[in-house]
Protein backbone atom coordinates (compact mmCIF):
# COMPACT_ATOMS: atom_id res chain seq x y z
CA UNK A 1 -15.44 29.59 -10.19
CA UNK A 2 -18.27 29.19 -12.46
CA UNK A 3 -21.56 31.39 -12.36
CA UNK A 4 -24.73 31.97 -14.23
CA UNK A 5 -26.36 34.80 -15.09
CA UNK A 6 -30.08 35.17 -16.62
CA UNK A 7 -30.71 38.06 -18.95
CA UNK A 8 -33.68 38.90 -21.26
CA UNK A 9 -32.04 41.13 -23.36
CA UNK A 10 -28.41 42.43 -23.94
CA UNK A 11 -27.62 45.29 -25.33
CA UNK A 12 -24.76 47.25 -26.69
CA UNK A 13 -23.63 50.75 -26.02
CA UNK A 14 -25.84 53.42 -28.16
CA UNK A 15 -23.41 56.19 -28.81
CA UNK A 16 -19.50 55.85 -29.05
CA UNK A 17 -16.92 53.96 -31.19
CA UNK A 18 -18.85 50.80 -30.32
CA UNK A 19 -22.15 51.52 -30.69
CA UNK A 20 -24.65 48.90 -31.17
CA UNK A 21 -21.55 46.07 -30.78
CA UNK A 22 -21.81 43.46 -28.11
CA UNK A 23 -17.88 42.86 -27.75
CA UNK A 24 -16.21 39.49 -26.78
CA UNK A 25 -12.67 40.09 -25.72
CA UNK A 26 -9.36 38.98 -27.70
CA UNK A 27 -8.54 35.24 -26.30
CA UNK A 28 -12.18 34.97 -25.44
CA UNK A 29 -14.84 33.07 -26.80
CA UNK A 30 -18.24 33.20 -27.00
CA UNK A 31 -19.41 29.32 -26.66
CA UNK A 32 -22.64 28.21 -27.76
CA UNK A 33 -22.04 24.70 -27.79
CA UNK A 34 -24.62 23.92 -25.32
CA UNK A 35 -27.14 25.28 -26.61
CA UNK A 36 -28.63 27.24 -30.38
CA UNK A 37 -27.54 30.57 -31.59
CA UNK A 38 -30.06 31.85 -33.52
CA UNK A 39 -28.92 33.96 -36.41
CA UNK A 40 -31.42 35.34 -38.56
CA UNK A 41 -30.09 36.55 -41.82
CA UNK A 42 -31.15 39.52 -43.50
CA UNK A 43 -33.31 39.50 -47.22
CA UNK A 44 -30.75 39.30 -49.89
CA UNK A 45 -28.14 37.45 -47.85
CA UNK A 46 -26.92 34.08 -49.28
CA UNK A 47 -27.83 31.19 -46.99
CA UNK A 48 -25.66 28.39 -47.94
CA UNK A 49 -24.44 27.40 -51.38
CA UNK A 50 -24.22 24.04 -52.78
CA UNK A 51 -22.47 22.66 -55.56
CA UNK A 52 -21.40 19.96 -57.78
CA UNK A 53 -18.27 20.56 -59.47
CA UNK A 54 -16.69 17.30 -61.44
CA UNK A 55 -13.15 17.73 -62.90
CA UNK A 56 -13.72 14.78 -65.33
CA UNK A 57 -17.29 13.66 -65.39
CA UNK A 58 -18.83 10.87 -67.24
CA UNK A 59 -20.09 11.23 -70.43
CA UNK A 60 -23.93 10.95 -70.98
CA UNK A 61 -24.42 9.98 -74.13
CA UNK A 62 -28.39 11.24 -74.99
CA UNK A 63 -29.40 8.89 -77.97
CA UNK A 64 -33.58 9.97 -76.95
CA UNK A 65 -36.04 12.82 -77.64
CA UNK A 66 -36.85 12.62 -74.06
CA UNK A 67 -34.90 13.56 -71.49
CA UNK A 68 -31.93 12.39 -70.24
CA UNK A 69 -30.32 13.00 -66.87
CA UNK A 70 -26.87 14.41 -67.28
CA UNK A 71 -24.62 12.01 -65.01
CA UNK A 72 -22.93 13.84 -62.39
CA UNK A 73 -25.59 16.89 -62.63
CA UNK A 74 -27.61 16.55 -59.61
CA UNK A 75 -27.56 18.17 -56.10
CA UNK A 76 -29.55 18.13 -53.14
CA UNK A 77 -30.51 21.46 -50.44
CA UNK A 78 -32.25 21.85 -48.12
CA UNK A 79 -33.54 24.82 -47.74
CA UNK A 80 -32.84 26.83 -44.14
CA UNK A 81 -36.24 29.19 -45.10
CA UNK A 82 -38.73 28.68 -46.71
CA UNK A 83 -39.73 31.41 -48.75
CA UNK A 84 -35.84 31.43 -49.79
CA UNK A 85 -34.97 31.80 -53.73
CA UNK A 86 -32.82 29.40 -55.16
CA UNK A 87 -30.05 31.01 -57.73
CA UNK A 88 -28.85 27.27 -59.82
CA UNK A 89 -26.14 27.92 -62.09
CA UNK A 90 -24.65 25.41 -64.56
CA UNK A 91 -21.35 25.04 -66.77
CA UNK A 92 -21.86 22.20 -69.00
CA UNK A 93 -19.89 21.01 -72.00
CA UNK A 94 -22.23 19.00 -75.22
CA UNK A 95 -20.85 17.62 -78.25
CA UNK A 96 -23.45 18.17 -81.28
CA UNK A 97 -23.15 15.90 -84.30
CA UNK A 98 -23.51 18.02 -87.88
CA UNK A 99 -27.14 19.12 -88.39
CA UNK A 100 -28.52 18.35 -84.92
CA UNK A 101 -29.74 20.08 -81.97
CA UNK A 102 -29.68 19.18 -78.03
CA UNK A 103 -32.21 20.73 -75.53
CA UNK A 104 -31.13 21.04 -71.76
CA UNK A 105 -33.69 21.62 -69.08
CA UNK A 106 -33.25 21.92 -64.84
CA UNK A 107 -35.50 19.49 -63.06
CA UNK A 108 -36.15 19.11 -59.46
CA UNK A 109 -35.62 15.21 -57.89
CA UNK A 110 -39.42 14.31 -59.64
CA UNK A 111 -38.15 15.76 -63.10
CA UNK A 112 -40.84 18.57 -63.05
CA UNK A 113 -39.07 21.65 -64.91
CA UNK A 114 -38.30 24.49 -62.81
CA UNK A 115 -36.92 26.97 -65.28
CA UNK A 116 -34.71 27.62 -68.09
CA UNK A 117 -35.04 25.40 -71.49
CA UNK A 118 -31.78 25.65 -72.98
CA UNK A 119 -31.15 24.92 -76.96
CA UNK A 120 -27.79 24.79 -78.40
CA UNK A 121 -28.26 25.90 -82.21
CA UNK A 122 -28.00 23.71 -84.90
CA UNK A 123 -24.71 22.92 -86.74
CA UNK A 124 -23.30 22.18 -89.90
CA UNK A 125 -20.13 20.18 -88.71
CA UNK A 126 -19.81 18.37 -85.20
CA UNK A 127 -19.19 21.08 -82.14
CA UNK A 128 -17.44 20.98 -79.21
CA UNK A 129 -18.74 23.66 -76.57
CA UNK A 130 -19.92 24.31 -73.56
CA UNK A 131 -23.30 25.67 -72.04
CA UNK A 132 -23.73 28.30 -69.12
CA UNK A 133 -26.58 29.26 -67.58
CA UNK A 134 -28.55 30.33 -64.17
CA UNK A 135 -32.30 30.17 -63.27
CA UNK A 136 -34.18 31.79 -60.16
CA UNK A 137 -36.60 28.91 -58.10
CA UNK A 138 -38.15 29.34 -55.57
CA UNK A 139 -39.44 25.61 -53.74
CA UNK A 140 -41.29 27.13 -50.88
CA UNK A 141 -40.35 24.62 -48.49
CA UNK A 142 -38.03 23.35 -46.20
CA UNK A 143 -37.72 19.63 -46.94
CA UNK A 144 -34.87 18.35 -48.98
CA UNK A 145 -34.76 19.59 -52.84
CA UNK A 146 -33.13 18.00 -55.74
CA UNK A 147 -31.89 20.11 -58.61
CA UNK A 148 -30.84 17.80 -61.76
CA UNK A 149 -29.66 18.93 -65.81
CA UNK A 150 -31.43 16.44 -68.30
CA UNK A 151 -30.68 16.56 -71.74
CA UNK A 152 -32.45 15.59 -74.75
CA UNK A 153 -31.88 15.64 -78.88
CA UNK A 154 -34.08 16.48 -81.43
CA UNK A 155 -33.76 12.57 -82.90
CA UNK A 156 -32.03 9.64 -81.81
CA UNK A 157 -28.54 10.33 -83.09
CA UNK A 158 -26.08 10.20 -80.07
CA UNK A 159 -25.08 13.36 -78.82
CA UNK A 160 -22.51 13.50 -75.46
CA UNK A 161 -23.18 15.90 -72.83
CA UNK A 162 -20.94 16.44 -70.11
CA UNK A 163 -17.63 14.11 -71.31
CA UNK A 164 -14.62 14.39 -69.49
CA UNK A 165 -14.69 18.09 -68.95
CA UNK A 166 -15.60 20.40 -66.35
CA UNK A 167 -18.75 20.07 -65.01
CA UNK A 168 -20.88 22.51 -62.40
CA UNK A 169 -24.03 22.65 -60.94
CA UNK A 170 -24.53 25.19 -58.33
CA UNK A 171 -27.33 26.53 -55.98
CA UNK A 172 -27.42 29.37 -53.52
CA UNK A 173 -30.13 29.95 -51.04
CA UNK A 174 -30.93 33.54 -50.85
CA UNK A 175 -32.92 34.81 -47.80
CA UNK A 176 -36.17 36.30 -48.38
């Protein structure tokens, strides 16, 4: 036998071991498939989180003193809110020939910066390292965002960003 019932508001019990808990039975469930559940998250709460995590990515080789992107360093969000803050995180690894420096920036999908200008230091023998780094952004909407890592050298000498290691580029939406 199937009913309905129409409520305004449900509430739970306001004293007691319970209190304030709407409870759904064990080997019960609660099924909104037919229609929204609307959970509103709290400020501070992560949202969703995004990433891009390659095992073995391309290299990018950045022969340019403009920017480069970094293959295999882009995502795309969407933001659920839209006054949400965007925490992007990166793990990178560069190879510097002797003497020269690389610059790293995060871009969104038009390559505007939005934060963080990154500047490995200059070297007297070739290097092999990786970069880490976060930046706060917030894009104050709630259309489709694209985060990218572009690289660039200080002259044209080839410098490799990103080749065959690990490589991560993370965002979390955090509620407002």
């Amino acid at each position: 036998m199937a009913s309905e019932l129409t409520v305004q508001t449900i509430k739970g019990p306001t004293s007691g071991g319970n209190a304030n808990k709407i409870l759904v039975p064990s080997g019960h469930t609660l099924d909104t498939s037919a229609g929204t559940l609307n959970y509103v998250p709290s400020a501070g709460q992560i949202v969703q989180h995004v990433t891009t995590d390659v095992s073995s990515p391309s290299t990018t080789v950045v022969a340019s003193t403009s920017y480069t992107d970094i293959t295999g360093a882009t995502l795309n969000i969407t933001p659920k809110y839209q006054n949400s803050v965007m925490l992007i995180m990166f793990d990178v690894f560069v190879f510097l020939a002797a003497g020269k420096v690389g610059y790293m920036i995060i871009t969104d999908g038009s390559n505007n910066s939005i934060g963080g200008h990154y500047a490995p230091w200059v070297q007297t023998s070739m290097v092999d390292y990786h970069i880490q780094g976060h930046q706060h952004h917030s894009f104050n909407s709630t259309s489709q965002q694209t985060i990218k890592l572009r690289a660039k050298g200080n002259d044209t000498t080839n410098q490799s960003w990103a080749g065959g290691r690990q490589l991560t580029l993370t965002a979390l939406e955090i509620k407002q």
